[in-house]
Protein backbone atom coordinates (compact mmCIF):
# COMPACT_ATOMS: atom_id res chain seq x y z
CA UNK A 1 -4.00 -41.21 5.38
CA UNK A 2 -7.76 -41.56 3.99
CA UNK A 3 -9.30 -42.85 1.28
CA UNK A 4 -12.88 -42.12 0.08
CA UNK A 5 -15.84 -45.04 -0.47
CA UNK A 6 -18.62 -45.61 -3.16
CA UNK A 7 -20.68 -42.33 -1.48
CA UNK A 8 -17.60 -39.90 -1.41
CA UNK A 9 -17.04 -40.01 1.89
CA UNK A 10 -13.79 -40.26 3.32
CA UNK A 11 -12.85 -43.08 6.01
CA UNK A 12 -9.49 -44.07 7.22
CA UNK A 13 -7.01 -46.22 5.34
CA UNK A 14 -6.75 -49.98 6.54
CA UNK A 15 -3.19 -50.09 8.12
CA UNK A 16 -0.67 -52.33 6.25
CA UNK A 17 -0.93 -55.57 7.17
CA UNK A 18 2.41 -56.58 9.54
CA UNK A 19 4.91 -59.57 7.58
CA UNK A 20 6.35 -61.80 10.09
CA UNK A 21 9.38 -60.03 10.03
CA UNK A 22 7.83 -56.61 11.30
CA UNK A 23 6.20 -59.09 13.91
CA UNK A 24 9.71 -60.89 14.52
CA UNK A 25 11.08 -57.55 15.14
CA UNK A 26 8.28 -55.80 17.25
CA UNK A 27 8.67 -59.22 19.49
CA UNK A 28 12.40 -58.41 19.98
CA UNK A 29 12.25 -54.77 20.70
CA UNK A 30 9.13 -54.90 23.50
CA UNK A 31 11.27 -56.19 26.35
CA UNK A 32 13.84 -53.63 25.52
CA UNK A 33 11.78 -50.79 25.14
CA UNK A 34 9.52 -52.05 28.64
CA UNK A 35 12.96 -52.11 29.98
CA UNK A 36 13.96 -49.06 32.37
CA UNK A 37 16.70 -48.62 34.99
CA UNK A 38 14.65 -48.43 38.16
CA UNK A 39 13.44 -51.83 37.78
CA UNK A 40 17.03 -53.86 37.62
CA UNK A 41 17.28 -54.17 41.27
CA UNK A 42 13.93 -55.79 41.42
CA UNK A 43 14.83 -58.11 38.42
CA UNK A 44 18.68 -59.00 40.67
CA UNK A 45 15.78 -60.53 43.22
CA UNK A 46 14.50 -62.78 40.56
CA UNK A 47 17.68 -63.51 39.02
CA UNK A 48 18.93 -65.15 41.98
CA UNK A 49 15.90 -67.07 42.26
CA UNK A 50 16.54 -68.89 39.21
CA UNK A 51 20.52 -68.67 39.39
CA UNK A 52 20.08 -70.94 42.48
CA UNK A 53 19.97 -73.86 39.87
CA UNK A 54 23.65 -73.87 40.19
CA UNK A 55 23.20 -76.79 43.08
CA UNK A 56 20.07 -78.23 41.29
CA UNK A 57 22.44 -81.39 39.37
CA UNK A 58 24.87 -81.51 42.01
CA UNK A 59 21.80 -82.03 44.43
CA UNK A 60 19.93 -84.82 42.22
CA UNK A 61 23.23 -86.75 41.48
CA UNK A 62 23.69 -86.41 45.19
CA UNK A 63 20.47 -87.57 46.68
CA UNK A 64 20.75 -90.75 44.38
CA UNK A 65 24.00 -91.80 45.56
CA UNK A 66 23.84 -90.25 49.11
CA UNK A 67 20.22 -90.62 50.40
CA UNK A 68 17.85 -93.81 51.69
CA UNK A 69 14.52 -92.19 49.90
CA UNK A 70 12.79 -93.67 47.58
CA UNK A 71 11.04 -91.81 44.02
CA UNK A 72 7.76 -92.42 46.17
CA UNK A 73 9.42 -90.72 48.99
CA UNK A 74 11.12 -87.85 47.23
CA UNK A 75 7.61 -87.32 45.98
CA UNK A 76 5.62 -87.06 49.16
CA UNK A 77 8.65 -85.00 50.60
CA UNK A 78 8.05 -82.67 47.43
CA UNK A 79 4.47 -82.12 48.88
CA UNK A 80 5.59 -81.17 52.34
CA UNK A 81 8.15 -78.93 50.74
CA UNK A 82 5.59 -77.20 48.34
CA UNK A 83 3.11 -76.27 50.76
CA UNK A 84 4.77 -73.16 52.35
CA UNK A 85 4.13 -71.79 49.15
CA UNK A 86 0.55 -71.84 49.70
CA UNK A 87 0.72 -69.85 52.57
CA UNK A 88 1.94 -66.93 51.23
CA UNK A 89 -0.63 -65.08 51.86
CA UNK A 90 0.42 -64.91 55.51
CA UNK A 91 4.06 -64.06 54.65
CA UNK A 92 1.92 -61.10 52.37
CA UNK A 93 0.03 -59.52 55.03
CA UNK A 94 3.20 -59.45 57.89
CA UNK A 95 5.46 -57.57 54.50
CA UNK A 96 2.44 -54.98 53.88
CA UNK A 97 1.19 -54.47 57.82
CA UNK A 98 4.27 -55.28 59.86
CA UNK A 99 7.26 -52.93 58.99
CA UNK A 100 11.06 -53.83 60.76
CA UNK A 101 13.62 -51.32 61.42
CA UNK A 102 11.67 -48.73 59.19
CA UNK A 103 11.55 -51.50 56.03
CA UNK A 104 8.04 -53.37 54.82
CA UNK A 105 10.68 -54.40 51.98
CA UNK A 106 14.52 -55.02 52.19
CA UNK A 107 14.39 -56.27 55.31
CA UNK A 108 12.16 -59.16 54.76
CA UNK A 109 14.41 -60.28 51.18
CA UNK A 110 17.32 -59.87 53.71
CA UNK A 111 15.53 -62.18 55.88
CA UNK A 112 14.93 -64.54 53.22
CA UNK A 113 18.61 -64.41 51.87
CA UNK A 114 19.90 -65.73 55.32
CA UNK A 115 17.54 -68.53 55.16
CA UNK A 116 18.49 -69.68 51.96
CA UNK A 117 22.34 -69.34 52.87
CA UNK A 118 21.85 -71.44 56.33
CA UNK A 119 20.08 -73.89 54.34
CA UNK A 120 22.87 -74.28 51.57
CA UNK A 121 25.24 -74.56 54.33
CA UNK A 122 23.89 -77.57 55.69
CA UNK A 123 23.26 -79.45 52.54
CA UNK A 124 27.21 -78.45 52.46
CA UNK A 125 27.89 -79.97 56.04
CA UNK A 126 25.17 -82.65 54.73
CA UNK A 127 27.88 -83.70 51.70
CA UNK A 128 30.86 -83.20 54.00
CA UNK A 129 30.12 -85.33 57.05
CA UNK A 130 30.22 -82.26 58.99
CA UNK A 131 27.17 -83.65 61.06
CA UNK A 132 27.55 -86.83 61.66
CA UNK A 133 25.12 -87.26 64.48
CA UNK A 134 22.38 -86.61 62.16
CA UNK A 135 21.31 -88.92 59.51
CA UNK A 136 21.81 -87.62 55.47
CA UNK A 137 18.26 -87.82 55.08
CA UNK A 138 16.85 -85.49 57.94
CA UNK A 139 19.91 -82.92 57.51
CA UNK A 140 18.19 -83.02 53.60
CA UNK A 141 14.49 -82.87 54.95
CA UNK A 142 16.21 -79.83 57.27
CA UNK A 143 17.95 -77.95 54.64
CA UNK A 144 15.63 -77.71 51.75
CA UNK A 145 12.88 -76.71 54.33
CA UNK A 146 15.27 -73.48 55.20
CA UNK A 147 15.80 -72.89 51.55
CA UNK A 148 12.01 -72.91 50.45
CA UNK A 149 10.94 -70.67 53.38
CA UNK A 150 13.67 -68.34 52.28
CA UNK A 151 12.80 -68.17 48.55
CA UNK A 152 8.97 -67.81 49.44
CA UNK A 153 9.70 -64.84 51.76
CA UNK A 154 11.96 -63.34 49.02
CA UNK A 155 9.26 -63.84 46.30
CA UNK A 156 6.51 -62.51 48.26
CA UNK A 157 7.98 -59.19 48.49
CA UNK A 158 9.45 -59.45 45.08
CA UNK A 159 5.73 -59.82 43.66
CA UNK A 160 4.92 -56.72 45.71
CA UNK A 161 7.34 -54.50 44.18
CA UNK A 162 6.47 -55.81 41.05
CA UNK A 163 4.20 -53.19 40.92
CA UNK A 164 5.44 -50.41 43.12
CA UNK A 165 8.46 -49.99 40.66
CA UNK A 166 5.83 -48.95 38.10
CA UNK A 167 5.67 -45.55 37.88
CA UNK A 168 1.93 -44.29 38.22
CA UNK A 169 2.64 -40.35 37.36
CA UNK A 170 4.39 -38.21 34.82
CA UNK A 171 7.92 -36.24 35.63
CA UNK A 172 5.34 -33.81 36.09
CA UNK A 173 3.06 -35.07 38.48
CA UNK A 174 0.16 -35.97 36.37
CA UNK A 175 -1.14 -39.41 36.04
CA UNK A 176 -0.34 -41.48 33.52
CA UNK A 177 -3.03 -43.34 31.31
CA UNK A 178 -4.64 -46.21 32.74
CA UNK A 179 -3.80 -48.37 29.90
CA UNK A 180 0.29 -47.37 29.60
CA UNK A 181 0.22 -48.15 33.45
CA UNK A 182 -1.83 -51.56 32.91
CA UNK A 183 1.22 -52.38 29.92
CA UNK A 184 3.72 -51.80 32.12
CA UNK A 185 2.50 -53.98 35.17
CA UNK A 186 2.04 -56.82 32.43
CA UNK A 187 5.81 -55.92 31.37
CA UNK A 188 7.57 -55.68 34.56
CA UNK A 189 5.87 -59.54 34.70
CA UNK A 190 7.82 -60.15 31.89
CA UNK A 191 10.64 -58.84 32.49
CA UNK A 192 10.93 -60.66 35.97
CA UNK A 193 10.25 -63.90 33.86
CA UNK A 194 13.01 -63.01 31.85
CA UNK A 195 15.36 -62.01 34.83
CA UNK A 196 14.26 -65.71 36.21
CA UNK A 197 15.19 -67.24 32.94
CA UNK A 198 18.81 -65.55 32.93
CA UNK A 199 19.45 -66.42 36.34
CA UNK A 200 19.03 -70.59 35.06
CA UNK A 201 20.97 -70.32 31.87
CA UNK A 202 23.80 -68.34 33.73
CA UNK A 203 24.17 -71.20 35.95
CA UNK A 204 22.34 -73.98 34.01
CA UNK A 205 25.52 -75.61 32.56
CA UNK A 206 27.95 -74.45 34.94
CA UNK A 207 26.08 -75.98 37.43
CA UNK A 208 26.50 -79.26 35.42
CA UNK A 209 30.44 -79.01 35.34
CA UNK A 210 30.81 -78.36 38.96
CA UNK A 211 29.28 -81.02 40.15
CA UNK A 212 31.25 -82.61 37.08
CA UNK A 213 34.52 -81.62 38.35
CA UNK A 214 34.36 -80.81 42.15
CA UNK A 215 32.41 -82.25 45.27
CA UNK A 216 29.31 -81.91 45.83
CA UNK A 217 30.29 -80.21 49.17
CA UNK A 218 32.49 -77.64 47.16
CA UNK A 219 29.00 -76.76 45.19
CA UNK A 220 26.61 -75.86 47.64
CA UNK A 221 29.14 -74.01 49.10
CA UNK A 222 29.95 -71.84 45.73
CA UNK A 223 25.93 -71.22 45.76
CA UNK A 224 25.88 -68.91 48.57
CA UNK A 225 26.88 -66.05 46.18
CA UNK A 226 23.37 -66.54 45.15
CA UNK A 227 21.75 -65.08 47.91
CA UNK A 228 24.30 -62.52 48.30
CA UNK A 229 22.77 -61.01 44.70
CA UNK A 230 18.90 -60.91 45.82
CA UNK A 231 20.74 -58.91 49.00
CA UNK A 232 22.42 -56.04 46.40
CA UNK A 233 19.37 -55.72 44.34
CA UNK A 234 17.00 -55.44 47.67
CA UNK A 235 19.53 -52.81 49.05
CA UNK A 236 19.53 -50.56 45.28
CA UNK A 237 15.48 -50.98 44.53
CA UNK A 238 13.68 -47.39 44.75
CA UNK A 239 9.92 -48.17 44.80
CA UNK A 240 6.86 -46.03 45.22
CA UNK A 241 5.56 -45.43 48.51
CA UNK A 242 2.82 -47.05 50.02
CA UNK A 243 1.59 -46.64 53.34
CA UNK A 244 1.52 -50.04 55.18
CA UNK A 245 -2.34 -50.90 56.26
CA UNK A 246 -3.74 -52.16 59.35
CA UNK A 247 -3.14 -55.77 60.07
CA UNK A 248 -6.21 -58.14 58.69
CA UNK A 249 -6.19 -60.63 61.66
CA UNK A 250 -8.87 -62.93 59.84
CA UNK A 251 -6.32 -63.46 57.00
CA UNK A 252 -2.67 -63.23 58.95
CA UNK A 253 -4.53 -65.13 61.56
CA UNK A 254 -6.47 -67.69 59.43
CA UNK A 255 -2.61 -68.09 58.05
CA UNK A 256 -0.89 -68.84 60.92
CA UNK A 257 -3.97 -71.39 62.07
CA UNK A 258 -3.32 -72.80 59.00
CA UNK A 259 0.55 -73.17 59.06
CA UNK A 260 0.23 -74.64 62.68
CA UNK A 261 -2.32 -76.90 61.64
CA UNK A 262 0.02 -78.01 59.11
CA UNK A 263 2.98 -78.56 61.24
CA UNK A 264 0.64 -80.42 64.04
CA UNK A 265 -0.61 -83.07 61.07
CA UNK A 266 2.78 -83.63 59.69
CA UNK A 267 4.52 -84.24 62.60
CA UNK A 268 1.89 -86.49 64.38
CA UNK A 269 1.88 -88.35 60.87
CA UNK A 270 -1.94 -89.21 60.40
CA UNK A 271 -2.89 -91.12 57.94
CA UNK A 272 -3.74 -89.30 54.18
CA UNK A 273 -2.21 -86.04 56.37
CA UNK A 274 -0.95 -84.30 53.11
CA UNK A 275 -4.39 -85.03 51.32
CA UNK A 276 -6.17 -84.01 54.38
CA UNK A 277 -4.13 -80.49 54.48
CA UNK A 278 -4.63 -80.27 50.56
CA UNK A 279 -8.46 -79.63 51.24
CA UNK A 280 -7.80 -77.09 54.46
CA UNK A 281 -5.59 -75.40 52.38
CA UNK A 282 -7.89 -74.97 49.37
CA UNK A 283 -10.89 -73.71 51.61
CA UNK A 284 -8.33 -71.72 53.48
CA UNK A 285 -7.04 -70.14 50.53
CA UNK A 286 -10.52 -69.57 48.46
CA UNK A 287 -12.02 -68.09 51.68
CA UNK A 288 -9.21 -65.62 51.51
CA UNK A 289 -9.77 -64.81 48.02
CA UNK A 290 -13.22 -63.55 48.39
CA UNK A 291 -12.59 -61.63 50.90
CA UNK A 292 -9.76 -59.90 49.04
CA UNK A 293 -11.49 -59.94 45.86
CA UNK A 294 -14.89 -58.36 47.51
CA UNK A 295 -14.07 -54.67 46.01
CA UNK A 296 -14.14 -55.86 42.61
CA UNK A 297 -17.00 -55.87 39.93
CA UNK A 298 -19.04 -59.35 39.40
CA UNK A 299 -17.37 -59.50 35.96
CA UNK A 300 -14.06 -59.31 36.72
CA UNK A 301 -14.36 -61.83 39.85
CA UNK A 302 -15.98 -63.98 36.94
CA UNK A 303 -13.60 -63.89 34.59
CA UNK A 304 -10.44 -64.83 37.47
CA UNK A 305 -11.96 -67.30 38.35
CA UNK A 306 -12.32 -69.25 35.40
CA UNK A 307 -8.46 -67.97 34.43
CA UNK A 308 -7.85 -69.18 38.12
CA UNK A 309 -9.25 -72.66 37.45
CA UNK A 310 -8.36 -73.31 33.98
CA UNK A 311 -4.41 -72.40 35.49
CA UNK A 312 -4.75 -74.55 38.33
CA UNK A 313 -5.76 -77.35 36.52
CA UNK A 314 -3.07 -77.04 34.20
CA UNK A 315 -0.54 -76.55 36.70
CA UNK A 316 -1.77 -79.40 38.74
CA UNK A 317 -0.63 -82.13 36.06
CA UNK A 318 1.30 -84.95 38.00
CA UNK A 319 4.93 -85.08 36.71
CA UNK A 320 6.78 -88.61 36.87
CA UNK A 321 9.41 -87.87 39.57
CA UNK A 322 13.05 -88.53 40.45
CA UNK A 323 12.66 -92.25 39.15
CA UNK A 324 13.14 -91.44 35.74
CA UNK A 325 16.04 -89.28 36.39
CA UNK A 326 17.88 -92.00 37.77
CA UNK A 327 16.80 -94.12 34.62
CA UNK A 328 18.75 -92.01 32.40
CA UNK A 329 21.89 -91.57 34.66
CA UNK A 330 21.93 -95.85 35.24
CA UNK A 331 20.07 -96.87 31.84
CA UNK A 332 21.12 -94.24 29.71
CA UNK A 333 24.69 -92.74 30.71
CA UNK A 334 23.53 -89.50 31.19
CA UNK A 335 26.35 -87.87 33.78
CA UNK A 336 26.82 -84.59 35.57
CA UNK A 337 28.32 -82.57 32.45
CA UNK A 338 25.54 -83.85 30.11
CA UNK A 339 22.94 -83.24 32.40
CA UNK A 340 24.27 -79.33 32.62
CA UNK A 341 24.35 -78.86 28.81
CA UNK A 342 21.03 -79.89 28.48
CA UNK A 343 20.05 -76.95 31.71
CA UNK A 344 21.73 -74.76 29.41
CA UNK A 345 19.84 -74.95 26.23
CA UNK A 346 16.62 -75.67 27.70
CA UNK A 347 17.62 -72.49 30.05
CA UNK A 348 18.50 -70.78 26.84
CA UNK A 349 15.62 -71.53 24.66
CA UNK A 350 13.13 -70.77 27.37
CA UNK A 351 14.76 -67.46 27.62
CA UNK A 352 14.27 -66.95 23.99
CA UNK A 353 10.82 -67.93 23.79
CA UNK A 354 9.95 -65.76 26.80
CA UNK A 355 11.81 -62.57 25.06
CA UNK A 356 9.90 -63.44 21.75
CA UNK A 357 6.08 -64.43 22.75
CA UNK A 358 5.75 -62.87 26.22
CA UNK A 359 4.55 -59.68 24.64
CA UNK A 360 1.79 -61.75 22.40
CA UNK A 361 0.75 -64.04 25.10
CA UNK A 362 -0.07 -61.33 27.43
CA UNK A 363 -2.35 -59.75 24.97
CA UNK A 364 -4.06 -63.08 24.31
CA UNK A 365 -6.80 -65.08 26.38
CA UNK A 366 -5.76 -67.05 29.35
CA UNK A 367 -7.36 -70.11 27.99
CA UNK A 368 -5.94 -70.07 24.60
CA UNK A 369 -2.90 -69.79 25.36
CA UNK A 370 -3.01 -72.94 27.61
CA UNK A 371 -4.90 -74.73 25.17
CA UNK A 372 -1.91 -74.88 22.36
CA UNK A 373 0.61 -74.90 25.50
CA UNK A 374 -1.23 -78.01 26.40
CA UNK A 375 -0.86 -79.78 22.73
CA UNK A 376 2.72 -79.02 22.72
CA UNK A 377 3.79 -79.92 25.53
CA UNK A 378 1.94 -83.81 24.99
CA UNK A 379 3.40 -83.42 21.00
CA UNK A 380 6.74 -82.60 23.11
CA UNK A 381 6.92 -85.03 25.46
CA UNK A 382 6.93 -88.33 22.64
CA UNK A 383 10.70 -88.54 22.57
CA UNK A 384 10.59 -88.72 26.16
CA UNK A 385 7.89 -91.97 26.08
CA UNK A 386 10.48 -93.11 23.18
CA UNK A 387 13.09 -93.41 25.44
CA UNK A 388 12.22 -95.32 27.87
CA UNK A 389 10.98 -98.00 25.16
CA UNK A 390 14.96 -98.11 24.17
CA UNK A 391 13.65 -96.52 20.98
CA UNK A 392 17.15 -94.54 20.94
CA UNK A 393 18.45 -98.50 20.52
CA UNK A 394 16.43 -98.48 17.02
CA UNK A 395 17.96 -95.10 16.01
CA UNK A 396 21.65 -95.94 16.68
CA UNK A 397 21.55 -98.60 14.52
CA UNK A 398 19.38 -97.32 11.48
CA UNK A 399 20.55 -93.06 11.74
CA UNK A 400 23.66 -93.19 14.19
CA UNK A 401 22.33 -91.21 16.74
CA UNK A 402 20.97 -92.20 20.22
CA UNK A 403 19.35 -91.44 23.50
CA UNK A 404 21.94 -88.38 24.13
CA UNK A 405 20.56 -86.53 20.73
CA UNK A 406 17.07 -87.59 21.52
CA UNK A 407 17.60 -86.03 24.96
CA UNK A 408 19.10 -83.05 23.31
CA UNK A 409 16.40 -82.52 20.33
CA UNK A 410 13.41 -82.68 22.80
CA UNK A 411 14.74 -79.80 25.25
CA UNK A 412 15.47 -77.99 22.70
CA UNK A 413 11.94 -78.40 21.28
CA UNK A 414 9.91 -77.91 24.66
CA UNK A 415 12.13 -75.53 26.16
CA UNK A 416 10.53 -72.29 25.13
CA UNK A 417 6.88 -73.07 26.58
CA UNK A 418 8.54 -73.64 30.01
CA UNK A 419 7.76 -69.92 31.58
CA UNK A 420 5.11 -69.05 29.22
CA UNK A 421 1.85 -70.24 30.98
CA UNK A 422 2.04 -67.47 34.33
CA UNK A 423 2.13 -64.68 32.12
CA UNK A 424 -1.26 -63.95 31.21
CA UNK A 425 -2.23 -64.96 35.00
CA UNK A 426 0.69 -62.40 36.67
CA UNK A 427 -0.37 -59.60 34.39
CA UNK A 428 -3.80 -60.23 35.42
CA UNK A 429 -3.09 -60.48 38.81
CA UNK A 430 -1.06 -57.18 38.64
CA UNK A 431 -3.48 -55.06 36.97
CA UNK A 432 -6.38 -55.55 39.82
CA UNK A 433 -3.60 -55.67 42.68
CA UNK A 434 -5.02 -53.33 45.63
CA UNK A 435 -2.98 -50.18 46.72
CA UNK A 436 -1.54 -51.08 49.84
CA UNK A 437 -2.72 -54.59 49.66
CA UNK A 438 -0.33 -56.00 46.62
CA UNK A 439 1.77 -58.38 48.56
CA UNK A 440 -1.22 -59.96 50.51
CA UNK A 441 -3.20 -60.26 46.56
CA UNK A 442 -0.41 -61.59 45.04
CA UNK A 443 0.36 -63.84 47.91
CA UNK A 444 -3.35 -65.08 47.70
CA UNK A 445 -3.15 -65.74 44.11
CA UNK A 446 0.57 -67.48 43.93
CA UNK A 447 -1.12 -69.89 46.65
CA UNK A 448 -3.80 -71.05 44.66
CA UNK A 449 -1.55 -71.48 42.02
CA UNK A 450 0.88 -73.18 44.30
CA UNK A 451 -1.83 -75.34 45.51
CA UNK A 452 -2.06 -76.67 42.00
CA UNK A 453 1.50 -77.50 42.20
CA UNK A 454 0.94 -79.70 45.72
CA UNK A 455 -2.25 -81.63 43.64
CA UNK A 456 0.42 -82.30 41.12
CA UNK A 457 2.92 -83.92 43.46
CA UNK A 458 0.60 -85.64 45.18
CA UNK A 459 -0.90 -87.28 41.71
CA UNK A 460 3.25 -87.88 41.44
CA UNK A 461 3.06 -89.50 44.38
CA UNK A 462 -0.11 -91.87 43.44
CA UNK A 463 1.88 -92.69 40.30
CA UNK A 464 5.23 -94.04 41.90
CA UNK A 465 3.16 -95.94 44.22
CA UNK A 466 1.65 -97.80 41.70
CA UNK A 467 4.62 -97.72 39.42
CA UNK A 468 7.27 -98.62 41.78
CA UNK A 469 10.56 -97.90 40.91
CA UNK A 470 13.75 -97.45 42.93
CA UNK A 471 17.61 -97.81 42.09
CA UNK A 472 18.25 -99.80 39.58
CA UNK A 473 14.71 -100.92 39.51
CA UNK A 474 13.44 -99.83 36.26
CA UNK A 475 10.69 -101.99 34.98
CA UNK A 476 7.83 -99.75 36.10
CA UNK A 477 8.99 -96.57 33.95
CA UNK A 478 7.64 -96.98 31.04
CA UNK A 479 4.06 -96.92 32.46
CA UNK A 480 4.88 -94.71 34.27
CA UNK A 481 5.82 -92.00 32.01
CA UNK A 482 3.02 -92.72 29.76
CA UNK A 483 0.46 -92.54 32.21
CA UNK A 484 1.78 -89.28 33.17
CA UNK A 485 1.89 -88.05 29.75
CA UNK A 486 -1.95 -89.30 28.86
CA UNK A 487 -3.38 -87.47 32.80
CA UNK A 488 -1.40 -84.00 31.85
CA UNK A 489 -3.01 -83.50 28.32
CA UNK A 490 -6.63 -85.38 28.96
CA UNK A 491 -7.49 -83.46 32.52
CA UNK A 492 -6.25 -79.93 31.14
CA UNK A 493 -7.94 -80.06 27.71
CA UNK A 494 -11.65 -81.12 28.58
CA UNK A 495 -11.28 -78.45 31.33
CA UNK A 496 -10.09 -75.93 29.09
CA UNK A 497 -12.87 -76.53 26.20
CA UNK A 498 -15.26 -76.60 29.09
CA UNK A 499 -14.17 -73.00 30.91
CA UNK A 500 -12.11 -71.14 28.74
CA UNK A 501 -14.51 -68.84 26.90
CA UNK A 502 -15.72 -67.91 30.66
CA UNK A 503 -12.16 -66.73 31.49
CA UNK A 504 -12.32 -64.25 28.19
């Protein structure tokens, strides 16, 4: 339709302007219409990822009554347990160069599957007394090690065929547009942050009345169907074929340097090891990157970086750790079953928010997005600082309602941010992914990221040192929590008003 302006000359109409409703809608229907058969056995992968939550309560209620570690110790062990994730990017080069049995795919989520199952069988054993030569704490140390290997193998080569179930031709054999291809990468990122979010609600409150009802034993046990369903949808997945390149020794090389490195400092137990392997890993990992990233024009280097930093600085906010977790379940009365309905809305929510923004956000700057991520989640986490000033004692006396409806209004208000802020980075990273490199690119980039996650802990791990708090020692939490709160918005913000119109 055209119209015609003060000379006579014809231009085109404006478009109607979209109500919120047309919005509303358009938000609901991308997901579905992104959606396409080929890519559910991919999306079973990342289901199972999340649907592994089904031993998450049964494992903290555990650990409190069953274990000898401390917050502080929890914390530091988090570190240890978070930094196979930052080498990825050696797990990346041996899926794209080193084929087994005729697979660079199946057989390494196979591989990954079996770790995870051994290491759900001994936290089983762990619960059961089935080892009783071995103290709880080192059959723990053992059995979440096995289970993080064998989710970081599985999500290495889930990232890769991220993008190989894209398809990059027409029935006909003609190439599709660069821009429907681009759309689709940034969807499939969706959709596997969807799939994710499934697999927690599925479980989220099931896992709470299981570890409600049965032993903890009888749990872990019941989660080895989880790895059983990254297995199916590894064995269905039909993915574009990609010739596997020649193995880059200076990266799968670097890697393994790295990962013995890694081993030799934690096991001789220098002092400040994990801050010591922090640094190795970032220069490691950075080293990596612009070598990988060397192809690409100045600009675009430019512009990940500063989405790269203003992510990792985000990510990297210290959380308050297991102590205030055990505040609600002693302080509070917060139990197994209450614990799993609040999994399940958060689960739910998060789910919802994912299906509803994900198609905005990834259209948006990186740094905006984190920006009013950032506000809400401080705005957010005020009932939390309420609580552990009894302020749920004030509200059952003047309104009726405690700490339980407290607990329940502020999941249900912060849930939906939870898997927003990788979106804009994984579409990112997925449009510039290298043909026959994904795996290794992807790799590099969820090990920066992960990095940010291992400066996190370790901040954790500052805080309960300072703040010490242990069973039934509570006194500390309130700092705690507050300090926490003030580091995660402060840090993030200045660095975001500093960097963020770079990252545009």
């Amino acid at each position: 339709m055209s119209q015609s302006n003060a000379s006579g000359t014809k231009v085109a109409a404006a478009p109607p302007a979209r109500t919120l409703s047309d919005r509303l809608k358009a938000a609901v229907v991308a997901p579905v219409k992104a959606m396409r058969l080929r890519y559910l056995p991919l999306l079973m992968v990342y289901f199972a990822y999340g649907a592994l939550g089904l031993v998450g309560i049964a494992e903290s209620f555990w650990i409190k009554q069953a274990l000898s570690m401390t917050p502080a110790d929890l914390a530091a062990l988090a570190v240890w347990l978070t930094l196979p994730w930052t080498i990825k990017m050696v797990f990346g080069q041996i899926v794209d160069s080193v084929p087994l049995f005729g697979s660079q795919r199946r057989i390494y989520v196979f591989m990954g599957a079996s770790l995870v199952a051994a290491g759900l069988l001994v936290l089983a054993g762990a619960a059961g007394d089935w080892f009783p030569a071995y103290s709880l704490d080192s059959l723990y140390i053992a059995a979440k090690l096995a289970v993080v290997i064998g989710i970081v193998l599985q999500d290495v080569v889930a990232d890769a065929m991220s993008t190989e179930v894209v398809d990059r031709e027409k029935p006909d054999g003609t190439p599709r547009p660069k821009k429907e291809i681009e759309h689709d990468l940034g969807m499939v990122q969706v959709l596997g942050r969807l799939a994710l979010s499934f697999g927690i609600f599925a479980v989220a409150g099931l896992g709470g009345l299981l570890a409600k009802v049965y032993s903890y034993q009888t749990v872990f046990l019941l989660g080895l169907m989880v790895p059983a369903i990254s297995v199916t949808g590894a064995m269905l997945v039909r993915l574009e074929k990609v010739p596997s390149k020649p193995i880059d020794w200076r990266i799968l090389g670097g890697g393994f340097a790295f990962g013995a490195v890694v081993a030799g400092v934690g096991l001789t137990g220098v002092p400040y090891s994990q801050e010591f392997i922090f640094l190795i890993s970032m220069c490691v990992v950075i080293a990596m990157l612009v070598r990988v990233t060397s192809d690409l024009d100045g600009d675009t280097r430019r512009k990940i970086f500063f989405a790269a930093l203003i992510i990792f600085v985000f990510r990297s906010s210290p959380g308050v750790g297991e102590g205030y977790t055990w505040f609600t379940i002693d302080t509070l009365g917060f139990d197994e079953a209450f614990y799993g309905t609040l999994a399940q809305i958060g689960a739910g929510l998060a789910m919802a928010g994912t299906w509803l923004l994900a198609d905005t956000i990834t259209r948006r700057p990186v740094a905006t997005v984190l920006l009013v991520l950032t506000v809400l989640y401080t705005v957010l986490s005020l009932p939390n600082v309420g609580l552990v000033y009894r302020i749920d004692l004030w509200t059952e006396e003047m309104f009726g309602f405690g700490a339980r409806t407290i607990a329940l209004i502020n999941t249900a208000a912060e849930s939906p941010f939870a898997q927003l802020s990788m979106i804009p980075m994984l579409t990112l990273i997925a449009i510039h992914a290298p043909a026959g490199r994904r795996a290794t690119w992807f790799a590099l980039m969820a090990s920066l990221m992960n990095l940010a996650l291992v400066a996190g802990q370790l901040q954790t791990k500052y805080l309960n040192w300072i703040f010490a708090i242990d069973r039934g020692q509570y006194a500390e939490v309130p700092l705690l929590v507050v300090t926490a709160v003030l580091i995660g918005f402060v840090v993030p913000f200045a660095v975001i008003l500093l960097f963020g119109r770079r990252a545009t």
